[in-house]
N, C-alpha and C. Protein backbone atom coordinates (compact mmCIF):
# COMPACT_ATOMS: atom_id res chain seq x y z
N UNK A 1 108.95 61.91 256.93
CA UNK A 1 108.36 62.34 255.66
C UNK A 1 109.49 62.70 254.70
N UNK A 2 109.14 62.38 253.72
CA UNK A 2 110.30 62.87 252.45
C UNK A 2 109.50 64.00 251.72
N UNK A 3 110.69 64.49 251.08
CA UNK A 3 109.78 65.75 249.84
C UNK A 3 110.68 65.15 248.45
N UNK A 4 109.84 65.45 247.19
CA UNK A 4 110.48 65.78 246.06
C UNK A 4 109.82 67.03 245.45
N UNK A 5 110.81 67.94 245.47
CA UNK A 5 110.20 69.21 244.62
C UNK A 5 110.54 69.45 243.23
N UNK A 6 109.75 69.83 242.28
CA UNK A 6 110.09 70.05 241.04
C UNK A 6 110.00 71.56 240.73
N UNK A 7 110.57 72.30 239.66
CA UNK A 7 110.37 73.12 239.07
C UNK A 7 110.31 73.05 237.58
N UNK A 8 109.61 73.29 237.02
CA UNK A 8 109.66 73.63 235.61
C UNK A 8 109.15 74.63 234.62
N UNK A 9 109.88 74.49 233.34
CA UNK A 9 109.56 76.12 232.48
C UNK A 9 109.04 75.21 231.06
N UNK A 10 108.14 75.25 230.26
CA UNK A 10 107.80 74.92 228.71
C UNK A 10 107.85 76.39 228.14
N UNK A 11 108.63 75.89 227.17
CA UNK A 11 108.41 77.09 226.00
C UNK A 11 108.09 76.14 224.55
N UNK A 12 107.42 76.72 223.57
CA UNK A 12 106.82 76.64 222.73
C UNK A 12 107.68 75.71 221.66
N UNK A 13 107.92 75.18 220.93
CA UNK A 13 108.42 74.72 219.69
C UNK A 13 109.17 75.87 218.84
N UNK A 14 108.62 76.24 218.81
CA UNK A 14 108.77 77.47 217.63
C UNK A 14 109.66 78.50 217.92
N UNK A 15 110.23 78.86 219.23
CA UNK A 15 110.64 79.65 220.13
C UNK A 15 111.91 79.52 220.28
N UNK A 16 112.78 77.97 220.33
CA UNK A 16 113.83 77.85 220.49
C UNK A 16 114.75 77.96 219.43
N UNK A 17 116.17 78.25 219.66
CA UNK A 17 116.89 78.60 218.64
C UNK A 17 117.44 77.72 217.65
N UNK A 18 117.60 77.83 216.66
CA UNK A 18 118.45 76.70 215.50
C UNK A 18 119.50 76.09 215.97
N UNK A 19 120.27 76.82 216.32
CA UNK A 19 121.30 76.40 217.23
C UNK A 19 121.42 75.53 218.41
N UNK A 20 120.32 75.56 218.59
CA UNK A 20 120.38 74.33 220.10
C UNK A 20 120.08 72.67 219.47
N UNK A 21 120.83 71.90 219.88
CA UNK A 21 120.41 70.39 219.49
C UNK A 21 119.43 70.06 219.34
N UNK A 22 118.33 69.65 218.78
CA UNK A 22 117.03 68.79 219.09
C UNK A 22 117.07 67.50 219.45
N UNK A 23 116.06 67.15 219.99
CA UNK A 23 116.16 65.31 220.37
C UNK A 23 115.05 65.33 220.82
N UNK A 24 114.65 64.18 221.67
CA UNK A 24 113.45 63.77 222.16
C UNK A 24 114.11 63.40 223.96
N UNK A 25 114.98 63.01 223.76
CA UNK A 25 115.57 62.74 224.99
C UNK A 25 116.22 63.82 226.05
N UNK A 26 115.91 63.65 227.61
CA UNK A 26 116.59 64.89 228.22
C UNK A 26 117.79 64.68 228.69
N UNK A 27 118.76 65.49 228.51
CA UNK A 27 119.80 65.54 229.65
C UNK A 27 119.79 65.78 230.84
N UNK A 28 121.00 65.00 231.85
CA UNK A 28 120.35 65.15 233.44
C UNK A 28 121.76 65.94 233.92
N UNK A 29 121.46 66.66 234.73
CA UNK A 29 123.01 67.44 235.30
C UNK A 29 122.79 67.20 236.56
N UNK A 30 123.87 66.65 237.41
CA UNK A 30 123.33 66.08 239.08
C UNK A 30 124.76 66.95 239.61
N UNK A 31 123.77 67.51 240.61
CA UNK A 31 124.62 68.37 241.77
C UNK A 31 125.19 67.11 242.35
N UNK A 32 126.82 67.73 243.14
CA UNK A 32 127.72 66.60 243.56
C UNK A 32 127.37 66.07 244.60
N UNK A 33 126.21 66.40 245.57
CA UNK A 33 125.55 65.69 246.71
C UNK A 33 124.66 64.76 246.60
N UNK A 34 124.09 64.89 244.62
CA UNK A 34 123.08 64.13 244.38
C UNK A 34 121.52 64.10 244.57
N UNK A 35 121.35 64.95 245.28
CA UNK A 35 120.10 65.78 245.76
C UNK A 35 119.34 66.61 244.85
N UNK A 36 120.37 67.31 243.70
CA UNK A 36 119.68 67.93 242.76
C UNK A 36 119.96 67.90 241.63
N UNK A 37 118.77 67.70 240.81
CA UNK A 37 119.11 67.64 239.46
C UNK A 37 118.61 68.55 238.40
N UNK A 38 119.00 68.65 237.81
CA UNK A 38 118.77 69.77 236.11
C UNK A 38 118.63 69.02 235.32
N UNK A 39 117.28 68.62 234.89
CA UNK A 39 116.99 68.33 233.26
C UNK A 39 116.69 69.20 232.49
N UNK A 40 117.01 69.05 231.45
CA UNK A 40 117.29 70.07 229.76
C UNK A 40 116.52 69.16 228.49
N UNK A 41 115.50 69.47 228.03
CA UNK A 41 115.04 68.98 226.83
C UNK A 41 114.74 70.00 225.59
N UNK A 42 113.99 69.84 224.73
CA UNK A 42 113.75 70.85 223.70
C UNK A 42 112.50 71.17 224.44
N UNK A 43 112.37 72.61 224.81
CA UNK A 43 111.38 73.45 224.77
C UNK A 43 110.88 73.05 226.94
N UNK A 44 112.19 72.50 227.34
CA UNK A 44 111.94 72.42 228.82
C UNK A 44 112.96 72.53 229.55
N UNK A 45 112.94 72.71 230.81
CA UNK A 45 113.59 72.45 231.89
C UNK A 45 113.02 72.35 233.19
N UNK A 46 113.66 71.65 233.85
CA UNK A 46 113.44 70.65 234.97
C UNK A 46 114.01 70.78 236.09
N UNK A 47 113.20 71.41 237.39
CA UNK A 47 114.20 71.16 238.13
C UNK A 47 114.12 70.49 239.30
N UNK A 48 114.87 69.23 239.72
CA UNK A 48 114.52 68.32 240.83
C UNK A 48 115.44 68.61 242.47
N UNK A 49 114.45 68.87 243.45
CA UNK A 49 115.36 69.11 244.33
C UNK A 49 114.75 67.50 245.36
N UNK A 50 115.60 66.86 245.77
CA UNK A 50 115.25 65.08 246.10
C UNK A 50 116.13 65.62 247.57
N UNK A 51 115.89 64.43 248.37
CA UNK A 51 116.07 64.60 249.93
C UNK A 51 117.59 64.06 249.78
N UNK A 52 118.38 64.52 250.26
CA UNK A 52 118.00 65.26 251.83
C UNK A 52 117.60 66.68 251.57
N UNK A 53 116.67 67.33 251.75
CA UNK A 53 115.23 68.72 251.46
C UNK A 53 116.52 69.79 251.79
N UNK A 54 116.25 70.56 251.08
CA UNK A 54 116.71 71.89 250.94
C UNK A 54 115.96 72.95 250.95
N UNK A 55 115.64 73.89 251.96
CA UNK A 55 114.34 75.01 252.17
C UNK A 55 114.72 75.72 250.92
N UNK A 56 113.63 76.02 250.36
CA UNK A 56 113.41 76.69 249.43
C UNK A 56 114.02 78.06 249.09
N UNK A 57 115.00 78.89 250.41
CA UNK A 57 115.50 80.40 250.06
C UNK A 57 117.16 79.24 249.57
N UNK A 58 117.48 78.10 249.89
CA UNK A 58 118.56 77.18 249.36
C UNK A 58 118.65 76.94 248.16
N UNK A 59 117.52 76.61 247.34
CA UNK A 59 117.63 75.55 246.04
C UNK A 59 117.19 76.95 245.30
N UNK A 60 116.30 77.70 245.74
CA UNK A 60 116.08 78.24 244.78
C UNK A 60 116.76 79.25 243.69
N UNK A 61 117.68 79.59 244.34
CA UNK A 61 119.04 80.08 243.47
C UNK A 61 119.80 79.51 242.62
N UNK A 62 120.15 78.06 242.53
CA UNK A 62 120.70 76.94 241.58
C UNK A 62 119.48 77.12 240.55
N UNK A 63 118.22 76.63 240.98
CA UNK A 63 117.58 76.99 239.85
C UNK A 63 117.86 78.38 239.00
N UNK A 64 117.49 79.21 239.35
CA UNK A 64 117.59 80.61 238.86
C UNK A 64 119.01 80.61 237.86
N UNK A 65 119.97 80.33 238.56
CA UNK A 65 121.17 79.86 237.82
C UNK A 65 121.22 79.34 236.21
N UNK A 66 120.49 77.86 236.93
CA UNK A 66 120.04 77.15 235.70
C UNK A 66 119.63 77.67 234.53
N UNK A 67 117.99 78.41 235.38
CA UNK A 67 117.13 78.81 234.47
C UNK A 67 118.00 80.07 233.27
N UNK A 68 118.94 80.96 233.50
CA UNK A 68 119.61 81.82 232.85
C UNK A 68 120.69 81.27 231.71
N UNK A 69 120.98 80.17 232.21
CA UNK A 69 121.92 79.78 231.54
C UNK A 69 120.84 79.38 230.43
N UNK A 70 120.09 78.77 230.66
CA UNK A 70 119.19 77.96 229.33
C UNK A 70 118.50 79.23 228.52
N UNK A 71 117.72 80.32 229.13
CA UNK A 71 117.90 81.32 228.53
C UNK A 71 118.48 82.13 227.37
N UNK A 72 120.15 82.11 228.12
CA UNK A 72 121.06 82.64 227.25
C UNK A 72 121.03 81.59 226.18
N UNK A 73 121.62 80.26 226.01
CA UNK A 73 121.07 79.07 224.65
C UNK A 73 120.46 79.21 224.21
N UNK A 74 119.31 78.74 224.83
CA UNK A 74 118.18 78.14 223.85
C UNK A 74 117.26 79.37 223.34
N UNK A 75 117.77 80.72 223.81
CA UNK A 75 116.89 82.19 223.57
C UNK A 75 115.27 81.85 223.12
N UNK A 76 114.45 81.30 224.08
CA UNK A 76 113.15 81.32 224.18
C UNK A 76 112.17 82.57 223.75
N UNK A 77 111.38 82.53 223.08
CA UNK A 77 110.59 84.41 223.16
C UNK A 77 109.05 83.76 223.76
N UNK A 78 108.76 82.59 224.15
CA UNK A 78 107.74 82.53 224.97
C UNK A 78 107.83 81.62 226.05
N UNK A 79 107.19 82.04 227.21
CA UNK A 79 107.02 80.95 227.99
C UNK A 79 105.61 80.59 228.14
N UNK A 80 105.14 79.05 228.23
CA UNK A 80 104.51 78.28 227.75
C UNK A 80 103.13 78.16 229.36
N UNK A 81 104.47 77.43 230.21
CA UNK A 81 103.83 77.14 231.40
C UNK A 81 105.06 77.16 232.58
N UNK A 82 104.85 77.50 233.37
CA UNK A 82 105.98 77.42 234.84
C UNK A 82 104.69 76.31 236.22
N UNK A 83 105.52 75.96 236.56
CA UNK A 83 105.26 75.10 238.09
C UNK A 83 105.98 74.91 239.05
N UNK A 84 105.45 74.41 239.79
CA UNK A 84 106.19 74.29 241.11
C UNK A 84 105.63 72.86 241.79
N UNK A 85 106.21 71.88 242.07
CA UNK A 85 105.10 70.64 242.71
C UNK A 85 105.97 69.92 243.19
N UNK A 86 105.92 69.60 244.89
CA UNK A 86 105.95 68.82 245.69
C UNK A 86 105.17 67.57 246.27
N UNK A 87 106.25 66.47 245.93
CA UNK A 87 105.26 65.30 245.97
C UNK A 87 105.90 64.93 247.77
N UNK A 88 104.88 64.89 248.80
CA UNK A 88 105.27 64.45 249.95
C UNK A 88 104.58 63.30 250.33
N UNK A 89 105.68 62.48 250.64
CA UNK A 89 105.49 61.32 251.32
C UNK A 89 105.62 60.92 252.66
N UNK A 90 104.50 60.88 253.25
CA UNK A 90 104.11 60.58 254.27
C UNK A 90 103.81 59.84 255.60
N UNK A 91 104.05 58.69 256.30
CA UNK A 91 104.26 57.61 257.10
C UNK A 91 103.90 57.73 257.94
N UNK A 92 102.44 57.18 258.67
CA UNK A 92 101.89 56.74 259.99
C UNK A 92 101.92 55.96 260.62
N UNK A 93 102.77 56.18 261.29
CA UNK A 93 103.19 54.63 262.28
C UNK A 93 101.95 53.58 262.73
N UNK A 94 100.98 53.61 262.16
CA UNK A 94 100.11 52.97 262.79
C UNK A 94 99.36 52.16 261.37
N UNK A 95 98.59 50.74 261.94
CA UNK A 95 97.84 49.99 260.85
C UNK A 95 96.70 50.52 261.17
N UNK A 96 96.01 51.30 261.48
CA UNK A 96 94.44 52.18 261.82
C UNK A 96 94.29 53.33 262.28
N UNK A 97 93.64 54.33 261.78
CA UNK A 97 93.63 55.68 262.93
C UNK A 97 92.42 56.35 262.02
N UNK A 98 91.83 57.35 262.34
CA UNK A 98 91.13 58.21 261.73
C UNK A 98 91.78 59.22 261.18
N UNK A 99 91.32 59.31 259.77
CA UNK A 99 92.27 59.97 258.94
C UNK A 99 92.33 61.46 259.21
N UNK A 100 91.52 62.00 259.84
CA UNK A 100 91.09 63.46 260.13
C UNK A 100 92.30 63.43 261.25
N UNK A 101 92.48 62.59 262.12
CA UNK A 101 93.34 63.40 263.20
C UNK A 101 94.62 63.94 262.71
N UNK A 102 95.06 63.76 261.83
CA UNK A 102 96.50 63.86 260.73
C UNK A 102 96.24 64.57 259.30
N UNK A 103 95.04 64.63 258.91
CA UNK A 103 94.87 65.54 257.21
C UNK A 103 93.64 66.30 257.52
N UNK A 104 93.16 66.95 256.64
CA UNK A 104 91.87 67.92 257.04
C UNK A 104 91.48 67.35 255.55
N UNK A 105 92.10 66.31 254.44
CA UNK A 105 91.75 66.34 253.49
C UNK A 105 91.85 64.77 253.18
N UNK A 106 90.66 63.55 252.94
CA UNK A 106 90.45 62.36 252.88
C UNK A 106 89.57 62.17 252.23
N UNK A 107 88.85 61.11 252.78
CA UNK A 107 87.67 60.40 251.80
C UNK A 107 86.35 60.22 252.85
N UNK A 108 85.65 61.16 252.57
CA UNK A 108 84.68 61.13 253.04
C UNK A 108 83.05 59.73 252.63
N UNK A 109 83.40 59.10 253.94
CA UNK A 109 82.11 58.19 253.75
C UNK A 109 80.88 58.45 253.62
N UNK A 110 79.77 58.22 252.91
CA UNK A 110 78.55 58.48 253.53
C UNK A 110 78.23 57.58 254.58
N UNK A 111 77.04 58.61 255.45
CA UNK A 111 76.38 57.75 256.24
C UNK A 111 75.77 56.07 255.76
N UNK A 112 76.13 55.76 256.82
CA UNK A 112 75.67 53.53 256.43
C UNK A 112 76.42 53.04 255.86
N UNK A 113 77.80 53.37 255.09
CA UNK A 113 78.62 52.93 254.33
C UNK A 113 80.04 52.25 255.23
N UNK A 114 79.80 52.26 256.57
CA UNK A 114 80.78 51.96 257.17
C UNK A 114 82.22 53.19 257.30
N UNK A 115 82.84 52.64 258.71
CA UNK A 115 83.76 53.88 258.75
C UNK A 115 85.22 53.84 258.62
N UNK A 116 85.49 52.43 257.72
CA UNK A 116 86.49 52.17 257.52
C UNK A 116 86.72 52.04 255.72
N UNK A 117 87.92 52.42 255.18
CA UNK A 117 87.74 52.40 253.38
C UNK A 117 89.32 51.48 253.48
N UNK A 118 89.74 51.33 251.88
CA UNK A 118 90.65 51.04 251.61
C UNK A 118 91.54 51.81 251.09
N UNK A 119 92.05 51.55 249.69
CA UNK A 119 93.03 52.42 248.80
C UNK A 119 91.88 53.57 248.71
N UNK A 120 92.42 54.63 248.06
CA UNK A 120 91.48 55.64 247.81
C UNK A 120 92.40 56.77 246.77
N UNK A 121 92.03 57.50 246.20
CA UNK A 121 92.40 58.91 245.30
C UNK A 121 91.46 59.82 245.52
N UNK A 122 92.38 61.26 245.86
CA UNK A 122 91.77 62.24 245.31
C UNK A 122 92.15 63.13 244.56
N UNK A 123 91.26 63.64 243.92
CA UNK A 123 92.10 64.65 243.00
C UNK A 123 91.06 65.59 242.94
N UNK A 124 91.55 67.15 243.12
CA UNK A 124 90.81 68.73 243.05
C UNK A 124 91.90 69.46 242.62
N UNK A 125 91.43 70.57 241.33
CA UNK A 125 91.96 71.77 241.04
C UNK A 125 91.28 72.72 241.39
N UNK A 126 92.08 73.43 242.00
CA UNK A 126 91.61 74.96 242.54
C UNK A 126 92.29 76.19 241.97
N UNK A 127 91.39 77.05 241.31
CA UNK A 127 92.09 78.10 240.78
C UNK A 127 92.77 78.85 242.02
N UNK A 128 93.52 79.79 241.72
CA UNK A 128 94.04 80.76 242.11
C UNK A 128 94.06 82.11 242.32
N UNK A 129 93.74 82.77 243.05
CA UNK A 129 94.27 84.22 243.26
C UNK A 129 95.04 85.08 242.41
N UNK A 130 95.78 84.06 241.90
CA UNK A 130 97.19 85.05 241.13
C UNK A 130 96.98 84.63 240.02
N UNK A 131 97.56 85.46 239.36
CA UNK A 131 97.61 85.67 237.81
C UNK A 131 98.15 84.51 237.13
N UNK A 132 96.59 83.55 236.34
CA UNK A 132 97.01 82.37 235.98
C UNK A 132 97.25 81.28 236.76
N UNK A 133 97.40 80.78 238.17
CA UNK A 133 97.80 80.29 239.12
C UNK A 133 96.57 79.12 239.35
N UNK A 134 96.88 77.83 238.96
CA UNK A 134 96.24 76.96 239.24
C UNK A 134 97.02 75.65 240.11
N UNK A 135 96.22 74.90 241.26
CA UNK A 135 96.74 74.37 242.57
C UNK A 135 95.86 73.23 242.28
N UNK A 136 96.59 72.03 241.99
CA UNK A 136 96.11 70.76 241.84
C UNK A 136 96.54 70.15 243.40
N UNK A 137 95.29 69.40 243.95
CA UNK A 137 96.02 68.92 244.99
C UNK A 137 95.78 67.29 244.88
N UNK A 138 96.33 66.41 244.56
CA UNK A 138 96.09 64.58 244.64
C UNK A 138 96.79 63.91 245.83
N UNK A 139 95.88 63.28 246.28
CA UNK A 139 96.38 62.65 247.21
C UNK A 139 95.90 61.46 247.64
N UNK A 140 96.28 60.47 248.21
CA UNK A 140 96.39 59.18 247.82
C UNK A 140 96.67 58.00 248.47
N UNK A 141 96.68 56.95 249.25
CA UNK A 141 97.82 56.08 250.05
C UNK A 141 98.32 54.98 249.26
N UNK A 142 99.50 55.11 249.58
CA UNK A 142 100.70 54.42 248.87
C UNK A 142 101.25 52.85 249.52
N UNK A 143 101.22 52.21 248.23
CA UNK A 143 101.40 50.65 248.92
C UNK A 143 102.27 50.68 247.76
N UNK A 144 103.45 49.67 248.11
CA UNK A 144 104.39 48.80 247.23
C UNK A 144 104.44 46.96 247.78
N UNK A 145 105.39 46.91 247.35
CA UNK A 145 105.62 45.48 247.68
C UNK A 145 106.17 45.13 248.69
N UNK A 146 106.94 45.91 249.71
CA UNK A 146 107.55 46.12 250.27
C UNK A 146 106.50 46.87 251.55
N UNK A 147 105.35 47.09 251.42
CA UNK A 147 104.70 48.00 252.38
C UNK A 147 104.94 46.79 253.69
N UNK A 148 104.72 47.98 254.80
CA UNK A 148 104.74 47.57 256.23
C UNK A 148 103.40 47.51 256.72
N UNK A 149 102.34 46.35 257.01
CA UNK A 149 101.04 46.44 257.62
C UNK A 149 100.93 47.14 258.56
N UNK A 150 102.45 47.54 259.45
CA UNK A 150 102.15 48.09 260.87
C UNK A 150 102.27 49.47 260.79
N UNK A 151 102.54 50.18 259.42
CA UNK A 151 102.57 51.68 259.12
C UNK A 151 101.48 51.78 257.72
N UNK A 152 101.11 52.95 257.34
CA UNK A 152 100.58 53.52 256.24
C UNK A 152 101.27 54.35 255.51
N UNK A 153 101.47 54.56 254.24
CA UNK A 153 102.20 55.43 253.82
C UNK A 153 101.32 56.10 252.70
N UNK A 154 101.25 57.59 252.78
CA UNK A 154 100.38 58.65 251.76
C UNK A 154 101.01 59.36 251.01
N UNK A 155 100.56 59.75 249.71
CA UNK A 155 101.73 60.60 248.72
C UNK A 155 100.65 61.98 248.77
N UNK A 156 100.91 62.96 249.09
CA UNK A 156 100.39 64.35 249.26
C UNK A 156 101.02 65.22 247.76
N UNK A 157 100.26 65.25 246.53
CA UNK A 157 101.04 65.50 245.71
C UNK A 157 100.36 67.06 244.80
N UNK A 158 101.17 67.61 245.46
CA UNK A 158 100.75 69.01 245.40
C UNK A 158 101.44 70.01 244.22
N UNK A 159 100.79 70.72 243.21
CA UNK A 159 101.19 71.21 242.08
C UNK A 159 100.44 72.04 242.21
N UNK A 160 101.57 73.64 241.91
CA UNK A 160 101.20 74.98 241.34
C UNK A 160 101.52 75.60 239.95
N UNK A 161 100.58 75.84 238.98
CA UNK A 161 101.40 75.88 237.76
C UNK A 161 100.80 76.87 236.70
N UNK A 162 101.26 77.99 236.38
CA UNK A 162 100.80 78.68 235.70
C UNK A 162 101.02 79.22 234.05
N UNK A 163 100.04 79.32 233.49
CA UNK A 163 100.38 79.46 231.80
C UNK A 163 100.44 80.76 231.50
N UNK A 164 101.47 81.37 230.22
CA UNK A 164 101.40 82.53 229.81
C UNK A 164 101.27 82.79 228.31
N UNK A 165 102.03 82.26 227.51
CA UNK A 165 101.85 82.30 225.87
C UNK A 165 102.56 83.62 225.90
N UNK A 166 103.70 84.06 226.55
CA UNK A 166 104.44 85.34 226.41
C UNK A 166 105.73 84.96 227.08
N UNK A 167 106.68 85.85 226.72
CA UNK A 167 108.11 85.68 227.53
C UNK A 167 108.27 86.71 228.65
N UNK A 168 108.91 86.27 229.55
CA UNK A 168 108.75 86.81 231.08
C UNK A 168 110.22 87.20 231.48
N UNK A 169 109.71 88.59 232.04
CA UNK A 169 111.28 89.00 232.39
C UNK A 169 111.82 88.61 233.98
N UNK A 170 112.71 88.91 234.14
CA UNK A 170 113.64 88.09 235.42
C UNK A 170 112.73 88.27 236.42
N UNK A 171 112.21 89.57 236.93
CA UNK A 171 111.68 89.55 237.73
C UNK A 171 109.98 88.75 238.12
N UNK A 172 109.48 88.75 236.95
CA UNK A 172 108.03 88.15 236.94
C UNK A 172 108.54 86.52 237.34
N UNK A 173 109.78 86.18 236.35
CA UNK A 173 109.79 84.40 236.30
C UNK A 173 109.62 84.81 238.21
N UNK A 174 110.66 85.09 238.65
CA UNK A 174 111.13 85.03 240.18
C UNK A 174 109.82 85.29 241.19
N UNK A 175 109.05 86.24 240.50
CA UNK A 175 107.78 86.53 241.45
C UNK A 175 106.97 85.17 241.23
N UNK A 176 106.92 84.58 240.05
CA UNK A 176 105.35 83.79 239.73
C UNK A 176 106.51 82.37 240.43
N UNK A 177 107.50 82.49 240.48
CA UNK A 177 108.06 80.83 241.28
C UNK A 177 107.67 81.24 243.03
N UNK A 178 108.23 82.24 243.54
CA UNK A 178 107.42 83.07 245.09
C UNK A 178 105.70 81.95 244.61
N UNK A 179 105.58 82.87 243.89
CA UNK A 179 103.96 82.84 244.11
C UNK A 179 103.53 81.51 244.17
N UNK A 180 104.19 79.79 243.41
CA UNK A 180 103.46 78.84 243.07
C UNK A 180 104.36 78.44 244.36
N UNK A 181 105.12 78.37 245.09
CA UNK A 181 105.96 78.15 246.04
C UNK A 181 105.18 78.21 247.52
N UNK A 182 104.65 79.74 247.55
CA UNK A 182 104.04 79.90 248.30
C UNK A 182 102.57 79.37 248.40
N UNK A 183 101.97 79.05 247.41
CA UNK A 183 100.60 78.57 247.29
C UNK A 183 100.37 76.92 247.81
N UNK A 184 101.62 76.34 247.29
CA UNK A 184 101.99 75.16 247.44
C UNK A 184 102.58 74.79 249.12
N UNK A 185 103.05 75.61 249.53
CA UNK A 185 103.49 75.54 250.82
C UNK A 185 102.19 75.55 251.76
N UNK A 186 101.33 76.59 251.43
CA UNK A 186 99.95 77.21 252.28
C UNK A 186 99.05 75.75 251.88
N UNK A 187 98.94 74.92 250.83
CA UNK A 187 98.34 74.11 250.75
C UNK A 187 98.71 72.87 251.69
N UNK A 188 100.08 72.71 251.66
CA UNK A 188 100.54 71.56 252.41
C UNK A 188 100.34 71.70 254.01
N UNK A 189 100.24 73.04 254.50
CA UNK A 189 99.86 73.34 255.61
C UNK A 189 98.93 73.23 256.32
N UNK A 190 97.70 73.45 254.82
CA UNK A 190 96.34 73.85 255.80
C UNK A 190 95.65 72.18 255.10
N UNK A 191 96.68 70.89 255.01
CA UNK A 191 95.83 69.52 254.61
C UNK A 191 96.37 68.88 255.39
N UNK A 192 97.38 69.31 256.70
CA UNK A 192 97.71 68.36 257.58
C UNK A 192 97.25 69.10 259.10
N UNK A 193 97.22 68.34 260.17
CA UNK A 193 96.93 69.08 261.71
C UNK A 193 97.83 68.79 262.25
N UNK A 194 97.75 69.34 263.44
CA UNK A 194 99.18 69.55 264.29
C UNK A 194 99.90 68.21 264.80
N UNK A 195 98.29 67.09 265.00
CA UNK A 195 99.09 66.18 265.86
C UNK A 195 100.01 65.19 264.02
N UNK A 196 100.03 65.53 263.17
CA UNK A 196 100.90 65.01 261.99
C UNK A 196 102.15 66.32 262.19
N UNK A 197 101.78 67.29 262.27
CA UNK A 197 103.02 68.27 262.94
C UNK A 197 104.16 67.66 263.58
N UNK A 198 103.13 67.52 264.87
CA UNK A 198 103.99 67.02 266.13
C UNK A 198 104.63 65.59 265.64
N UNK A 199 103.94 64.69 265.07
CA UNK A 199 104.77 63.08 264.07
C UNK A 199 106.19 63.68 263.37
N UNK A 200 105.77 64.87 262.81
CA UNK A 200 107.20 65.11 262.05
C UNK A 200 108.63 65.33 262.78
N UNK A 201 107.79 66.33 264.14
CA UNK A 201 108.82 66.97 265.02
C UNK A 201 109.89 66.09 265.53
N UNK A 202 108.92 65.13 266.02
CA UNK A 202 109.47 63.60 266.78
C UNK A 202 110.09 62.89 266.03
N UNK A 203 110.58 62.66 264.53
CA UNK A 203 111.10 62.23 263.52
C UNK A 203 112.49 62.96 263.40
């Protein structure tokens, strides 16, 4: 399985300073392993953590980093929206299986409709517990041109993301990234079963 995790911050138009460049286009800043990147636009930032995966008490400090430095620039007085979203990609060694023995979350047939489907999407938002905290979960199976008939491959694409219309001090940004981090983690947990566990272990 692969991960791509994102982080990001919107602040408002109106918010950023005279002083900072405008454009339409983002800048990319790539850590020297290549694994992570910092995009910078007007009224955003971006943050990509790409495989080889870095646990989250790892990356999440470069961000934080980031996030201060853009701070100090671009002196924001609102923040807009924050997220957190991991897109995981997935691989079943197999051309057939029942999708339940590996997700708790698929495409449910009706009765008489047969018990086999094809491509499929889903998509559910679920509010949150926490303040502002909304958990999109899409998920999906993934074909290219390149697909293998004798494997399946699924994109599990999981987003936590919350709005404020106010500016947030160090400690809230740091709690509400905990919070979409953790929501996002508990989601990816409780949409796979053990024997997709045990697939990873063996990997």
């Amino acid at each position: 399985m692969s991960h791509h995790v994102d982080f990001s911050v919107d602040v408002p138009n109106e918010t950023i300073s005279s002083d900072m460049q405008r454009g339409p286009s983002r800048k990319l800043f790539y850590a020297e392993e290549g694994n992570q990147i910092v995009q910078i636009a007007e009224n955003l930032i971006v943050f990509n953590q790409l495989t080889p995966y870095l646990s989250f008490h790892t990356w999440k400090s470069t961000f934080y980093d980031a996030l201060d430095t853009y701070i100090r620039l671009a002196l924001p007085q609102t923040v807009e929206h924050i997220g957190v979203r991991y897109l995981n990609h997935i691989t079943i060694p197999l051309s057939r299986f029942q999708m339940s023995d590996y997700f708790t979350i698929y495409p449910h047939i009706p009765l008489g409709s047969g018990n086999v489907h094809g491509d499929f999407l889903i998509n559910c938002v679920v509010p949150q517990s926490d303040e502002g905290h909304i958990l999109t979960y899409s998920f999906n199976n993934f074909v290219s041109e390149t697909s293998d008939a004798s494997r399946q491959v699924f994109l599990l694409d999981l987003y936590d993301h919350a709005s404020f219309g106010r500016m947030l001090s160090e400690s809230e940004f740091k709690d509400h990234v905990r919070v979409a981090h953790g929501n996002v983690v508990q989601a990816f947990e409780g949409s796979i079963t053990d024997r997709l566990r045990n697939l990873f272990d063996r990997e």
